[in-house]
Every structure is written in C-alpha cells, then in structure tokens.
Protein backbone atom coordinates (compact mmCIF):
# COMPACT_ATOMS: atom_id res chain seq x y z
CA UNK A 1 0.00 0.00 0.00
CA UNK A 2 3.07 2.59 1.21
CA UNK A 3 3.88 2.05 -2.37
CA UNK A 4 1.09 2.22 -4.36
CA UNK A 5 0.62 5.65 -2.23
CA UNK A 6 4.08 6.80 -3.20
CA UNK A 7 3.59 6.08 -6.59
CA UNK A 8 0.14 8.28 -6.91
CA UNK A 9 1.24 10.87 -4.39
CA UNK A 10 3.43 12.34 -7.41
CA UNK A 11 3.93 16.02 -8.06
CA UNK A 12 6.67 18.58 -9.38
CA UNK A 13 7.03 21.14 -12.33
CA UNK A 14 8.72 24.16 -12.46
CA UNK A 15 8.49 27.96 -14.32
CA UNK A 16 11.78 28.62 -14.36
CA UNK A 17 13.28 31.91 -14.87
CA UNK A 18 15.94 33.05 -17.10
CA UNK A 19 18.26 35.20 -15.55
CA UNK A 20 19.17 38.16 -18.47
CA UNK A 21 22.52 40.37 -17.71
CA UNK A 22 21.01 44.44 -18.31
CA UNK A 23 22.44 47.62 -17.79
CA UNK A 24 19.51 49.34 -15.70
CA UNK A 25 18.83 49.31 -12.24
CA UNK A 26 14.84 47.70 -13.25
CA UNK A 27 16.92 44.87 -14.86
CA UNK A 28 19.30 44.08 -12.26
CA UNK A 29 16.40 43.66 -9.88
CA UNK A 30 14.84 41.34 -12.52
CA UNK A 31 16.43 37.83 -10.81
CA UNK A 32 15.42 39.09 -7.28
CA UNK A 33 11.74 39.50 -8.58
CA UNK A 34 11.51 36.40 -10.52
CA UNK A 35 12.87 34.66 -7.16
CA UNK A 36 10.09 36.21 -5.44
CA UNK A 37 7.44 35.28 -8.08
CA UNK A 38 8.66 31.14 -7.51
CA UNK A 39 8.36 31.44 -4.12
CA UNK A 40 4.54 32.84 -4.33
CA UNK A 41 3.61 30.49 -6.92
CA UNK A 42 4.86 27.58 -4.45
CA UNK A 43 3.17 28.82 -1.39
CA UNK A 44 0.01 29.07 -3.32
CA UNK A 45 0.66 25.51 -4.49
CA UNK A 46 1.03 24.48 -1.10
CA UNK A 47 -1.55 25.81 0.20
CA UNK A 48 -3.87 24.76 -2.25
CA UNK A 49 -2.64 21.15 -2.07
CA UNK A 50 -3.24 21.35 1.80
CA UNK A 51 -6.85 22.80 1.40
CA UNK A 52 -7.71 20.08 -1.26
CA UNK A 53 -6.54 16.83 1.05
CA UNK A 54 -8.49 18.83 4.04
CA UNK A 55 -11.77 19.06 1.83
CA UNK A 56 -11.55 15.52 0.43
CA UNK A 57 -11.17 14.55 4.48
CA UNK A 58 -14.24 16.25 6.09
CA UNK A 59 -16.50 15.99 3.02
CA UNK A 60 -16.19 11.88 2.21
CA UNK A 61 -19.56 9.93 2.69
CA UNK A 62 -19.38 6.67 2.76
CA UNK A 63 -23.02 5.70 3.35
CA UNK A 64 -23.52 4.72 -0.31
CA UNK A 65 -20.22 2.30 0.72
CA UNK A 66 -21.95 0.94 4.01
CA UNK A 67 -24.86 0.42 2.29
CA UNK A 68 -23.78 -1.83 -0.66
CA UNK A 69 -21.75 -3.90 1.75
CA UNK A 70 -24.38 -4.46 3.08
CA UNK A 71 -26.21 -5.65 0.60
CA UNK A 72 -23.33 -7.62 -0.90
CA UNK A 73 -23.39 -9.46 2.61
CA UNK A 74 -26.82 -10.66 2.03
CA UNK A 75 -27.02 -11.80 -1.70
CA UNK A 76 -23.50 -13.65 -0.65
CA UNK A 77 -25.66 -15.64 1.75
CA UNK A 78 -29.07 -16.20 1.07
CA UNK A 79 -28.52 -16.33 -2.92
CA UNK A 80 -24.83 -16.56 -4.17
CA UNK A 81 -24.36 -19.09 -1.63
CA UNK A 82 -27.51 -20.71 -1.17
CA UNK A 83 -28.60 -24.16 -2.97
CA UNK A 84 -31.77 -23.58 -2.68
CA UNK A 85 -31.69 -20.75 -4.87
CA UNK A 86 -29.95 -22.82 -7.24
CA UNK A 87 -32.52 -25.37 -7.20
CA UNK A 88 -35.42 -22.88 -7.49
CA UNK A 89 -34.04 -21.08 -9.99
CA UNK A 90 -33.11 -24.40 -12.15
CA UNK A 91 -36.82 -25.40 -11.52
CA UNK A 92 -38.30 -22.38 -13.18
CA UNK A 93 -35.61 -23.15 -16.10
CA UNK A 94 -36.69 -26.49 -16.63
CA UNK A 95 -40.29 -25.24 -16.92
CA UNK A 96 -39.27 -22.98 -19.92
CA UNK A 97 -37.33 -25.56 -21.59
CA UNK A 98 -40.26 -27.83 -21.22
CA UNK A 99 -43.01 -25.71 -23.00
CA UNK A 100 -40.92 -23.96 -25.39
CA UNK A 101 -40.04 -27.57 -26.85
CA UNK A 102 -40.55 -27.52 -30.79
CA UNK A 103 -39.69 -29.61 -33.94
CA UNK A 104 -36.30 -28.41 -36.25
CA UNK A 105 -37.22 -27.21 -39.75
CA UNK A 106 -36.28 -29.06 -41.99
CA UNK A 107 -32.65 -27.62 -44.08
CA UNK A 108 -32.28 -25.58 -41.11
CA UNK A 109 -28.18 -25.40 -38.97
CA UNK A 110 -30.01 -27.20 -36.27
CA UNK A 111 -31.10 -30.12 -38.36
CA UNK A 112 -27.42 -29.85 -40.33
CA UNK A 113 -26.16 -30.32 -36.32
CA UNK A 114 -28.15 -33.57 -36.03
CA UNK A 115 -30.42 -32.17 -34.20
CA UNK A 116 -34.72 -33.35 -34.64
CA UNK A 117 -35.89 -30.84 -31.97
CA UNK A 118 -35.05 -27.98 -29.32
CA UNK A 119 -36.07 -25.90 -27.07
CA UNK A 120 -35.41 -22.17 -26.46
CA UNK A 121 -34.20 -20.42 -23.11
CA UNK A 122 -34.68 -16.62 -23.23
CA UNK A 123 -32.56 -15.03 -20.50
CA UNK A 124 -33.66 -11.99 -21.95
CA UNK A 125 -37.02 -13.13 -21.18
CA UNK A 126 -36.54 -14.97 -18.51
CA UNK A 127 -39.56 -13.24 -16.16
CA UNK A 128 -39.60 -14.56 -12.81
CA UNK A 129 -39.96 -13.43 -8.80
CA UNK A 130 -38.57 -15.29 -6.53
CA UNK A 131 -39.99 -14.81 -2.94
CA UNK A 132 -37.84 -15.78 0.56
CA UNK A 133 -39.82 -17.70 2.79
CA UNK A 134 -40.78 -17.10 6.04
CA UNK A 135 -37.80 -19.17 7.68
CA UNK A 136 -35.18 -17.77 5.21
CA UNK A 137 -34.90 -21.07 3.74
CA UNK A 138 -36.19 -21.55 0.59
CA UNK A 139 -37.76 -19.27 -2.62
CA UNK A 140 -41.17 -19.22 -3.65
CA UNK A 141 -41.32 -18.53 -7.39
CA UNK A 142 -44.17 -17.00 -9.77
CA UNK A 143 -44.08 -15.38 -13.13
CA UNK A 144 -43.42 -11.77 -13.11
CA UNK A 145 -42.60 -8.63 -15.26
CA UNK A 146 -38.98 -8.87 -14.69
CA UNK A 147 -36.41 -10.98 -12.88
CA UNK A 148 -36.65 -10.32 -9.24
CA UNK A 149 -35.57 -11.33 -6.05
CA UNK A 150 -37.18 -10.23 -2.41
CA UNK A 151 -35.50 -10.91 0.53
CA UNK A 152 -36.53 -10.83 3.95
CA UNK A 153 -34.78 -8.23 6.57
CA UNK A 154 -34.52 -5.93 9.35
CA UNK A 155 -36.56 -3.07 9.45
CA UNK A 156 -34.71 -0.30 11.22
CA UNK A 157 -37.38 1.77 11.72
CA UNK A 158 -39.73 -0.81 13.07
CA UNK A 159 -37.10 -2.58 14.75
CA UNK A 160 -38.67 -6.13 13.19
CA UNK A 161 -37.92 -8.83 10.66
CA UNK A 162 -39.77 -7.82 7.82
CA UNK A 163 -41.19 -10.48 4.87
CA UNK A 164 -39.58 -9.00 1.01
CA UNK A 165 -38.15 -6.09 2.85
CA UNK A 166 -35.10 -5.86 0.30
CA UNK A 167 -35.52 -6.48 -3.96
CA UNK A 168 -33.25 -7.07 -6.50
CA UNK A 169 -34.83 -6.39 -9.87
CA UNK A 170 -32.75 -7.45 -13.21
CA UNK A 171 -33.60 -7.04 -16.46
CA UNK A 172 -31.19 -8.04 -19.56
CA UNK A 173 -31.39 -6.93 -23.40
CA UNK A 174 -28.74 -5.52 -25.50
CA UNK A 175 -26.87 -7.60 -28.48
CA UNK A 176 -28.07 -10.63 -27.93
CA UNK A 177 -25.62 -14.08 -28.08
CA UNK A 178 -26.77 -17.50 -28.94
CA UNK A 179 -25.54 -20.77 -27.39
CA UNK A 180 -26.48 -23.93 -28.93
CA UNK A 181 -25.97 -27.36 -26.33
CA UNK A 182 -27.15 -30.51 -26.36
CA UNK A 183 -30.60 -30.79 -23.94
CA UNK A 184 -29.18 -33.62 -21.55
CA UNK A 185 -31.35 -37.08 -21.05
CA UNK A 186 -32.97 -36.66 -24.41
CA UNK A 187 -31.51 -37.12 -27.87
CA UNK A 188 -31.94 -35.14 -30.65
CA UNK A 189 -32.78 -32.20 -28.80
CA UNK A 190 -31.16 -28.87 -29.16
CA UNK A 191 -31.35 -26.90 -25.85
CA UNK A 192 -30.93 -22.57 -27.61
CA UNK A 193 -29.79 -20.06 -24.87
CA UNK A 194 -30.44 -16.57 -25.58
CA UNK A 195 -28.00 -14.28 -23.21
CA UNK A 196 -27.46 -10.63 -23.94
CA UNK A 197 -24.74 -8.00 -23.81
CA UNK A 198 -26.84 -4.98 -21.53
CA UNK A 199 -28.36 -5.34 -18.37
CA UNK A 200 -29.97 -3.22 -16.07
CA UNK A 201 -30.33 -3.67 -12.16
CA UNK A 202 -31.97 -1.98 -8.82
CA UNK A 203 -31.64 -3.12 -5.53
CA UNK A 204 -34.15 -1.54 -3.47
CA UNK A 205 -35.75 -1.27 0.56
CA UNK A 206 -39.27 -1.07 1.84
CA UNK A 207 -37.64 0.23 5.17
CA UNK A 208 -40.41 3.34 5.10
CA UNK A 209 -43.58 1.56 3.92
CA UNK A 210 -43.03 2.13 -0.17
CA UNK A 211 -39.69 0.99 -2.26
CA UNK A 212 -37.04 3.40 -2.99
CA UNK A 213 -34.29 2.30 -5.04
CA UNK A 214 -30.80 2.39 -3.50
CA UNK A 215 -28.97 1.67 -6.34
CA UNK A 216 -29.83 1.75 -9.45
CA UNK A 217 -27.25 0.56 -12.69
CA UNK A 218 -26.27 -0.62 -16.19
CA UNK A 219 -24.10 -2.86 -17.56
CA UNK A 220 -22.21 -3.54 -20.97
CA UNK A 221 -20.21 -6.45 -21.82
CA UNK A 222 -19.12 -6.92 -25.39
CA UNK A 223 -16.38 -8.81 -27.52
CA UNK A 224 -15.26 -7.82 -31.34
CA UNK A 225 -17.15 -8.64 -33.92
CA UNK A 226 -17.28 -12.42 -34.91
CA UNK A 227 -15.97 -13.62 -31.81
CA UNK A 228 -17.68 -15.68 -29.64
CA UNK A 229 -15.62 -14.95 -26.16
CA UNK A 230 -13.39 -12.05 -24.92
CA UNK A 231 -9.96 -14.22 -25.56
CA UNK A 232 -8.95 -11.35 -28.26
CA UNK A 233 -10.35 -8.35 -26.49
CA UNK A 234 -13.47 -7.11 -24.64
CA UNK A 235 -15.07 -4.11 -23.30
CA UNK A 236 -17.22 -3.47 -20.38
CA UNK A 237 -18.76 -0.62 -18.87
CA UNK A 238 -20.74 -0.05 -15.77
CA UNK A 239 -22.63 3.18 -14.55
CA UNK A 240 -24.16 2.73 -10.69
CA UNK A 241 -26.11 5.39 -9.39
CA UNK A 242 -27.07 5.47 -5.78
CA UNK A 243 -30.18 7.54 -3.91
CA UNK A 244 -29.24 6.34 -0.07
CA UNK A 245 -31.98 8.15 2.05
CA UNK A 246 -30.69 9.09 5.56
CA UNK A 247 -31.60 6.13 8.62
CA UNK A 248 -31.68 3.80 5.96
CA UNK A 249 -27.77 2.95 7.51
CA UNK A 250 -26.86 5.31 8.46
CA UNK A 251 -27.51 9.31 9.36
CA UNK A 252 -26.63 10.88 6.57
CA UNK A 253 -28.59 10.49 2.84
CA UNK A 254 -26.30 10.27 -0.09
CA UNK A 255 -26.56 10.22 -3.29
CA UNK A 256 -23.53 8.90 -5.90
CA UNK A 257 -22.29 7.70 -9.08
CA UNK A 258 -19.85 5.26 -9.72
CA UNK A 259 -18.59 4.76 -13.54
CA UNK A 260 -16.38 1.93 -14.52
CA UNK A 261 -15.08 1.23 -18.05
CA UNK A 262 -12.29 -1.37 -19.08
CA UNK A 263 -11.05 -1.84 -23.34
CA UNK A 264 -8.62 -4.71 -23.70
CA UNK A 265 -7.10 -5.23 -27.09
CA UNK A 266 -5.40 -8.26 -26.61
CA UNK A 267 -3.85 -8.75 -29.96
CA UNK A 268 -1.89 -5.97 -29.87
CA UNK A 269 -1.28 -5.71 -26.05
CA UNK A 270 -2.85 -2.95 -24.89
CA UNK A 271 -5.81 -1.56 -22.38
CA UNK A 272 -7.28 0.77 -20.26
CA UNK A 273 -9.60 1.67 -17.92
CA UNK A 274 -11.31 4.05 -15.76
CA UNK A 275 -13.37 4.23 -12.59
CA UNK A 276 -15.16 8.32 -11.93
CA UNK A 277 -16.54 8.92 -8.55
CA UNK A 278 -19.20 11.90 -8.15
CA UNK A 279 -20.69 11.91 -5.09
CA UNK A 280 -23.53 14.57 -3.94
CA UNK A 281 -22.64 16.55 -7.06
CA UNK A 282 -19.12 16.88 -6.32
CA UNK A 283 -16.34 14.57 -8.38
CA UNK A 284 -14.77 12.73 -5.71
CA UNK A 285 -12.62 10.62 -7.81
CA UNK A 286 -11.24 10.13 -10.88
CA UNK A 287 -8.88 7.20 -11.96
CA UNK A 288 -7.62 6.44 -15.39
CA UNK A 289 -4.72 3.56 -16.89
CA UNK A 290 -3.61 3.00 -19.69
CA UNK A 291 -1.42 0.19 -19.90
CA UNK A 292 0.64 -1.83 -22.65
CA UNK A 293 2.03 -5.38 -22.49
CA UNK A 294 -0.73 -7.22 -20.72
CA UNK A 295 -0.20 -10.39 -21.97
CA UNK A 296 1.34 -10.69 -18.27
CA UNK A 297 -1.68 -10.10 -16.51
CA UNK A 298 -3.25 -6.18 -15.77
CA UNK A 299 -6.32 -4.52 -16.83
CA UNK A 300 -7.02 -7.17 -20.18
CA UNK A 301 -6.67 -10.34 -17.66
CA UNK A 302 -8.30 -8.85 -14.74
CA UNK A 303 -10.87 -12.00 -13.17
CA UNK A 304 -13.28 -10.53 -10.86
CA UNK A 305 -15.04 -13.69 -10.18
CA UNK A 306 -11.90 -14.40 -7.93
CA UNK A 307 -12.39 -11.90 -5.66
CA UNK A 308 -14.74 -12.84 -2.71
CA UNK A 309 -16.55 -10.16 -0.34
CA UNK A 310 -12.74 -10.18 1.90
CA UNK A 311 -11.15 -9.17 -0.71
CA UNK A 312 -9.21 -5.66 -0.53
CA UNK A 313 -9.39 -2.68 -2.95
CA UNK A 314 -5.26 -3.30 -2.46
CA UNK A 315 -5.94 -6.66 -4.08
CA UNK A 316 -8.00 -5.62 -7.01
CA UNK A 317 -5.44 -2.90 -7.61
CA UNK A 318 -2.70 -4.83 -7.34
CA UNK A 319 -4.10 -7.08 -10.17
CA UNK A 320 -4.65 -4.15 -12.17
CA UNK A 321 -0.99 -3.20 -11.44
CA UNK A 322 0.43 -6.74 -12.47
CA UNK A 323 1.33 -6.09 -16.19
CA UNK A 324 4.68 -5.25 -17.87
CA UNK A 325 4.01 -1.20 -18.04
CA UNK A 326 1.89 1.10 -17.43
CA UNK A 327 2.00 4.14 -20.39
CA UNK A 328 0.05 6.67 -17.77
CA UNK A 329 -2.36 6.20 -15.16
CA UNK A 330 -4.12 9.34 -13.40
CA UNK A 331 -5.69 10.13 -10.24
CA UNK A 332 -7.67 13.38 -9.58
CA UNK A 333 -8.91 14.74 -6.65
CA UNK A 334 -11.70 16.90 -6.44
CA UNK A 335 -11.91 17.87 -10.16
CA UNK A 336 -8.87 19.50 -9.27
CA UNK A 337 -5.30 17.66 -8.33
CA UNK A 338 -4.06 15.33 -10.59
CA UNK A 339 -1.10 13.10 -9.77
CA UNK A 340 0.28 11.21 -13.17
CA UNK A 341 2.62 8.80 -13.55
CA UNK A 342 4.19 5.85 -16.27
CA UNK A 343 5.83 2.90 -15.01
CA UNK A 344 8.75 1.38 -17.83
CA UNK A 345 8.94 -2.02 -16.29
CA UNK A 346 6.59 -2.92 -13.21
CA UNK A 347 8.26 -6.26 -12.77
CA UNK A 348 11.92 -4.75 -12.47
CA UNK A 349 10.31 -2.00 -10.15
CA UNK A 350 8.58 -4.53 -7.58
CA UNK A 351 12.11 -6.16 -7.56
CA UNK A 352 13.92 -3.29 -6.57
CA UNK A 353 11.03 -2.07 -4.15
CA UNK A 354 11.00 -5.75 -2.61
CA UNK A 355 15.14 -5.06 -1.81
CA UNK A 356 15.09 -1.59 -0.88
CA UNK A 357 12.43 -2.78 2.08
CA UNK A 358 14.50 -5.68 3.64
CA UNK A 359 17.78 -3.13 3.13
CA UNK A 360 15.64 -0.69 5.37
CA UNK A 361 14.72 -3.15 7.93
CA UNK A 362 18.04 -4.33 8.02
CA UNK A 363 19.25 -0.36 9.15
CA UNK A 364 20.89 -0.44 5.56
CA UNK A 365 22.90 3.32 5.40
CA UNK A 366 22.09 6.46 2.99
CA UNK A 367 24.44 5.59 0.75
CA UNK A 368 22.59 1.74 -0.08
CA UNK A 369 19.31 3.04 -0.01
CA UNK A 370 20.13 6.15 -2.24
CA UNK A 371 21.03 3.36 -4.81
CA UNK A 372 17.41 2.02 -5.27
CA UNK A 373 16.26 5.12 -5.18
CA UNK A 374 17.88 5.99 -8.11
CA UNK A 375 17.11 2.54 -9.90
CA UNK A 376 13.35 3.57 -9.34
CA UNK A 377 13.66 6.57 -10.71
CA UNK A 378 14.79 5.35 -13.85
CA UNK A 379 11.87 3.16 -13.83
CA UNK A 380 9.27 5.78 -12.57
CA UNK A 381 8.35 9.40 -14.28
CA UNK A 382 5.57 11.14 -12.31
CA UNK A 383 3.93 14.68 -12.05
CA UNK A 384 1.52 16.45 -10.28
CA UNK A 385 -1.06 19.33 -11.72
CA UNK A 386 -3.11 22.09 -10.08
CA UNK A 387 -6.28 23.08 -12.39
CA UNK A 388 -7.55 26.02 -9.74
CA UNK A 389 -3.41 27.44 -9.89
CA UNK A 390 -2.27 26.36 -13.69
CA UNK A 391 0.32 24.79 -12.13
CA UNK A 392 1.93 21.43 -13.51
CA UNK A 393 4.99 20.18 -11.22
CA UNK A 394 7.88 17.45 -12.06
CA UNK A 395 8.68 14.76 -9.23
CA UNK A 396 11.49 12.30 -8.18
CA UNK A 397 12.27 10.12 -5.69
CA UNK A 398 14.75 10.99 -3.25
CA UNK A 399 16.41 9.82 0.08
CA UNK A 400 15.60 10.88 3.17
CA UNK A 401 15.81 10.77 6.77
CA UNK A 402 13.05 9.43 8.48
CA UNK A 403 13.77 8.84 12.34
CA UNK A 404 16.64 6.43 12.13
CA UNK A 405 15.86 4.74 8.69
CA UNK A 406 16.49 6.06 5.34
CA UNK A 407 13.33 6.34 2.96
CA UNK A 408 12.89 7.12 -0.54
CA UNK A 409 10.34 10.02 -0.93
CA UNK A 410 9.21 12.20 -3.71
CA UNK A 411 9.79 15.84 -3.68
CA UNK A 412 8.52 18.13 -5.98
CA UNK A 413 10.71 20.42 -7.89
CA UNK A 414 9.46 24.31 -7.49
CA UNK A 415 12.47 26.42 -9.41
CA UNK A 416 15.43 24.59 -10.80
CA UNK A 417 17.52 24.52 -7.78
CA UNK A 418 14.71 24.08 -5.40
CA UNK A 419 12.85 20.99 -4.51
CA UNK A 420 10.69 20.02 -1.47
CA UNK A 421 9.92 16.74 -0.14
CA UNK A 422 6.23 15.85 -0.18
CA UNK A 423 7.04 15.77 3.55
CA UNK A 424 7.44 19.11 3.70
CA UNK A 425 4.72 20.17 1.35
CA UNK A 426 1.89 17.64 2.89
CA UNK A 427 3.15 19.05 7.06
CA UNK A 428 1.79 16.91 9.76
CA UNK A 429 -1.65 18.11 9.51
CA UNK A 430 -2.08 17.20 6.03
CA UNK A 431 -0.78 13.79 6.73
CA UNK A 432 -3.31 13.23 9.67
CA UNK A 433 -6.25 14.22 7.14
CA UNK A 434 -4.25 11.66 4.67
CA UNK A 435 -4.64 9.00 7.63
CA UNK A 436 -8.48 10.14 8.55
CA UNK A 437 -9.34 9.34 4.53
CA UNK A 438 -7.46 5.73 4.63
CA UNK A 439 -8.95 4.89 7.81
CA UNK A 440 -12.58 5.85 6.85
CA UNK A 441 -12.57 4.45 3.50
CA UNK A 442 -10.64 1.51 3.86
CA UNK A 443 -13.08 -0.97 5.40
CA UNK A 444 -16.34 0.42 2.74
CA UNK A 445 -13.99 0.54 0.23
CA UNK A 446 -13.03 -3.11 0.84
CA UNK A 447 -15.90 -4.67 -0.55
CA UNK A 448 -17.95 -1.55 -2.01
CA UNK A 449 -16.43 -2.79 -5.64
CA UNK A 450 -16.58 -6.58 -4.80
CA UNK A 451 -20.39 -5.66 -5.34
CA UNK A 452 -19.95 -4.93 -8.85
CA UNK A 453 -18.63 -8.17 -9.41
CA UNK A 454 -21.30 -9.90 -7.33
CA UNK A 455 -23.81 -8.61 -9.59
CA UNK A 456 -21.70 -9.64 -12.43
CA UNK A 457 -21.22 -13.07 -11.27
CA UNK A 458 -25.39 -13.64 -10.60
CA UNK A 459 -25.85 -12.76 -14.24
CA UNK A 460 -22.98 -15.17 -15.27
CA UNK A 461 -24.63 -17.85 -12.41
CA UNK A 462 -27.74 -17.44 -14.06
CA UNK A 463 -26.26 -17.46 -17.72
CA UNK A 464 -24.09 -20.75 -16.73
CA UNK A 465 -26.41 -22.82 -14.22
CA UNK A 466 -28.37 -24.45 -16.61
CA UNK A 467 -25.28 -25.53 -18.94
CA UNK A 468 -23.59 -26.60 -15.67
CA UNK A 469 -26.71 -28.53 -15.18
CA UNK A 470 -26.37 -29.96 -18.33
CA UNK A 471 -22.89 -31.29 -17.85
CA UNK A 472 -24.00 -32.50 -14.32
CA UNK A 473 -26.46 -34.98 -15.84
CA UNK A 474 -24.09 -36.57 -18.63
C-alpha cells in the first residue's frame, strides 16, 4: 500500500526563470523578482494542495459504501451461496425448456447439427420473482414482469424482521448471443440459450412503507465482432447510481455515481480503464490507466469472479498493477489535483522495491538506499497538476531521513535549484487528514467494488447454471 501511495502521491514542475545580464537598475532587480514570483507560486501551491486533502477529508460519505456492503453481505448468503436458490431457480428453467419444446425445420443449422428438436431459453425473457420464505430457507417462485428477487430483513425503523423487505430487480437486453448445447437425457434435442450483452439492475428497501431504489445501474459487456468470447479483447462498462436516504444505515442520505469502463485489445497488447466517482454533485474521484504489455496479466486479464466479499481494494489494484508497463495512469482529486505517472517495467520495479524494504529493515545506510532510489527513478516518471493554480509540477524520488531509517520520498521540484519533499509540502496536519481518509474508506472501500462483481457473477450464475446442469447430468 506505502507504495502504491508513493507512486500516486506524485507532483513537481517548475516555471523557471531566465536570468538576463542588463544595464539598468529595473533589470538588475529582474532575478530578485523572478525569485520572489517562484516562491509565491509555491506557497500558493502548497496551500492549495493542503486545502484540497483537508476538503476531500471532512466531506467523504461513505453511506452509499456501508450500504452496498451491506447488501453484498446478504445476496452472498441467502442467494450466491444458497442451494436452494440454485434449485429454485433451475426449476423455473426447466419449466421454460419444457413448453418452449418444438420440432427443427427441416434444411435448417439445427437439423445440419443432427439435431430433430429444441427448445429455447430466453434469458432476456426470462420473467420470474422469486420470494424468501418465512424461515429464510427456501424461494417461492411465480411469473413476473422482470427478474426479481425479495429478501426478507430488518426493518430499522420498526425494529422487526420484515417479509420481502429488500428487492433485487434485473432485467437483460442488449446484443443478444446464442448458445447452442445438447438438452441432456434426451436425444436429438437442441437446448438454444439466448444471453445478452446490456443489463440493467436496482436493488431496493421497503424500510419506510413504499420501495425506494438504492442503487440503481447498467451494464455492458461486449467482444469484437465475430468472436464468440473475450480471448482477443473485450469491453465493459458499468454506470451505478445510488439515492441512499438518511436512517436507511446510516444518518446521513447520499446520493452517488460510480462509472467503470475497461477496453482490452489483446492482440496488440494494450488496455485501459477508468473508474469516476461523483458523489452529492461533487467529483470525488477520478482514476484512469492505460497500460501496454498485458499479456502478463493487468487490466485485459483482470478476473473478478476471484475476488470474494474479503477481498481488498489493495488486491484488485494490485491485479490491475500486475502487467509489464503502465503508459500513464491518473488520479484526480476533487476535479482538481491530478497526480500522473508511467511505469517502464513494473516487474523490475517490484524487484527493486522488494530489496530496498528488507535493506531498510536491516538499518541499511544512505548511501545503499540512495542506490534504489535511483534505480526507481529510472523506472518511474511522475507529475503532479493544479487546475484552480495552472500549475503542472515534475517529481522524483529521493532519500531521506526518516527517524533512524532512510526512505525514498518524492519531492517536488518548485524552481530549478529548489525541490521540497512531499514531507514538507503535505506538514503533519495534512498527513493526519491523509490518515483520517485511509482509515474511513478503507473498510467500505473493501468490498464496495466486490459488489460490482457480485452482480456480475449472478448474471454469469444465471447465464451458466443451466449448462452446468447440463454437464452435471451426462
């Protein structure tokens, strides 16, 4: 994590002045004035950069966080995790397979396949609410507009178990892909899946007597043209809104945005992708990579179904992270500071982080750990920008005291002989609001984006259950 943070804590540029020999007294005061000029435009930098961390610090909600875990917590066990579901929702499939069951025409690919009937499942279609019982045990099912699931809860407001006091509503559409399989048990029958590429959710509470929707989303998944999986390249977007009203978890309403987007060219190595933040009408957050080389792992190879509800953000990032280079990756804060910074050769620069931390522990000397500093440097080109002060800074690691251990740090570099370590320029204050913001977001933030993938993975669930059905009964 110290790491990660010293790579995105980045910063330095300069306006340097040129120094021109004059005869007049105005021009020989000219270097003495542009000196002064530096020095304002770097207190105002600091300053700025100090106000910016404070604001991010005392204005962060996480109620939209608290909330999803929460809700993540309870699709993990009573549907994710829960056979019953399973068998429910298999039941209902098997009734669709069953009265959709038709004769091939003649000439047609099915009866080229061998094939003298099938049936069709429509998962764009596929219309059904399934109810928790009263013991938490088991689903009731019915037909229904849409694809729905009520749970049963606690009511804060009543301070009762309530009976379908939470819903998640799914509904799926797009491009739509075909998957042909052999119905198992009876030959000569094609079993047609319809999935598509778009679909839409809501989770919602009854917690006040009517529903309002807590979240609200849609989701693209799509993979060139012609191909049939995402083994050459894929893109996916997500946009999650949330509307949390205040007791619902917390005290305080909130209402936020959350935008994902990840392109993977995998023929030609590259990718990128971005996550936006706007929370109460402010941009929290905004984080862009681009990154080449990913036939090693990063953005292009990036498995969300692996990563379970314990999962850290540190994890998911460090996945994203795991590729040969990174061409530029961005964070901004508050629509306003921007940290940006390339990575040559990740691999090499893990390496020489790994030995520059057991040289620390081991009380290694200046000299030894000014050595890896340098090597990351080579590896590592970072800079910070300013939007409200027009002010783009340069950055590099240095070495520095730090009690009785030698650390490298970034400084940023504010006139060509002058450069500040972030140290300096974030004082002790700063670095306490740092600390509040880690602290606070750290356990939301945890499993807050696990939820995307647990929606993700009930879609795939749904999409794969009956195929893994199939193979269960060969």
């Amino acid at each position: 994590m110290k790491k990660i943070m010293n790579w995105m804590t980045a910063a330095i540029l300069i306006c340097s002045v040129s120094v021109f020999a004059a005869c007049s007294s105005d021009d020989d005061d000219a270097p003495n004035k542009s000196q002064t000029e530096a020095e304002k435009n770097r207190d105002i930098f600091i300053e700025h950069t100090r106000a910016v961390v404070k604001d991010l610090a005392e204005n962060l909600n996480f109620t939209s966080w608290e909330t999803a875990n929460y809700y993540n917590l309870n699709f993990n066990q009573y549907v994710l995790l829960n056979d019953e579901f399973e068998n429910t929702v298999l039941g209902a499939f098997m009734t669709e397979v069953i009265n959709s069951l038709k004769p091939v025409e003649e000439g047609s690919e099915l009866a080229n396949m061998g094939f003298e009937n099938y049936v069709t499942v429509d998962l764009t279609n596929f219309n059904y609410r399934f109810t928790m019982n009263d013991d938490n045990t088991s689903f009731d099912v019915k037909p229904a507009g849409d694809f729905e699931i009520l749970l049963n809860g606690y009511n804060p407001k009543t301070k009762t178990l309530e009976k379908g006091l939470y819903k998640l509503l799914l509904r799926t559409g797009g491009t739509t892909m075909t998957r042909v399989l052999p119905m198992p048990k009876m030959d000569g029958v094609a079993m047609v899946m319809v999935m598509g590429s778009e679909f839409q959710f809501a989770l919602s509470n009854k917690i006040n007597g009517s529903w309002n929707d807590d979240f609200t989303g849609i989701m693209h998944y799509q993979v060139p043209e012609g191909a049939t999986d995402g083994s050459k390249g894929f893109t996916a977007d997500a946009v999650i809104n949330s509307n949390i009203l205040a007791g619902t978890v917390g005290e305080k309403a909130d209402k936020s945005t959350l935008e994902i987007s990840i392109n993977s060219d995998r023929v030609n190595g590259h990718a990128n992708g971005q996550v936006n933040w706007t929370q109460n009408g402010r941009k929290m957050m905004e984080l862009s990579v681009k990154e080449s080389g990913n036939d090693m792992g990063g953005i292009s190879d990036l498995d969300l179904s692996k990563f379970d509800s314990t999962s850290s953000i540190f994890e998911v990032i460090g996945s994203i992270l795991s590729t040969r280079s990174i061409d530029e990756a961005k964070l901004t804060l508050l629509d306003d500071l921007t940290f940006t910074f390339s990575i040559s050769n990740i691999q090499k620069l893990l390496e020489i982080e790994a030995e520059y931390r057991t040289e620390g522990r081991q009380y290694a000397d200046k000299e030894t750990i000014d050595q890896y500093t340098q090597k990351m440097n080579e590896l590592v080109k970072a800079q910070i920008s300013c939007k409200a002060t027009n002010q783009t800074l340069p950055m590099r690691l240095a070495t520095a005291p730090v009690g009785i251990d030698y650390w490298s740090i970034y400084e940023i570099q504010f006139s060509e002989q002058e450069y500040l370590s972030l140290l300096t320029v974030l004082d002790r204050k700063t670095f306490a609001y740092l600390l509040n913001i880690m602290d606070h977001s750290a356990d939301h933030m945890q499993q807050g984006v696990i939820v995307v993938r647990q929606l993700m993975e009930l879609m795939l669930k749904l999409n794969n259950m009956l195929g893994d059905f199939t193979s269960s009964q060969k």
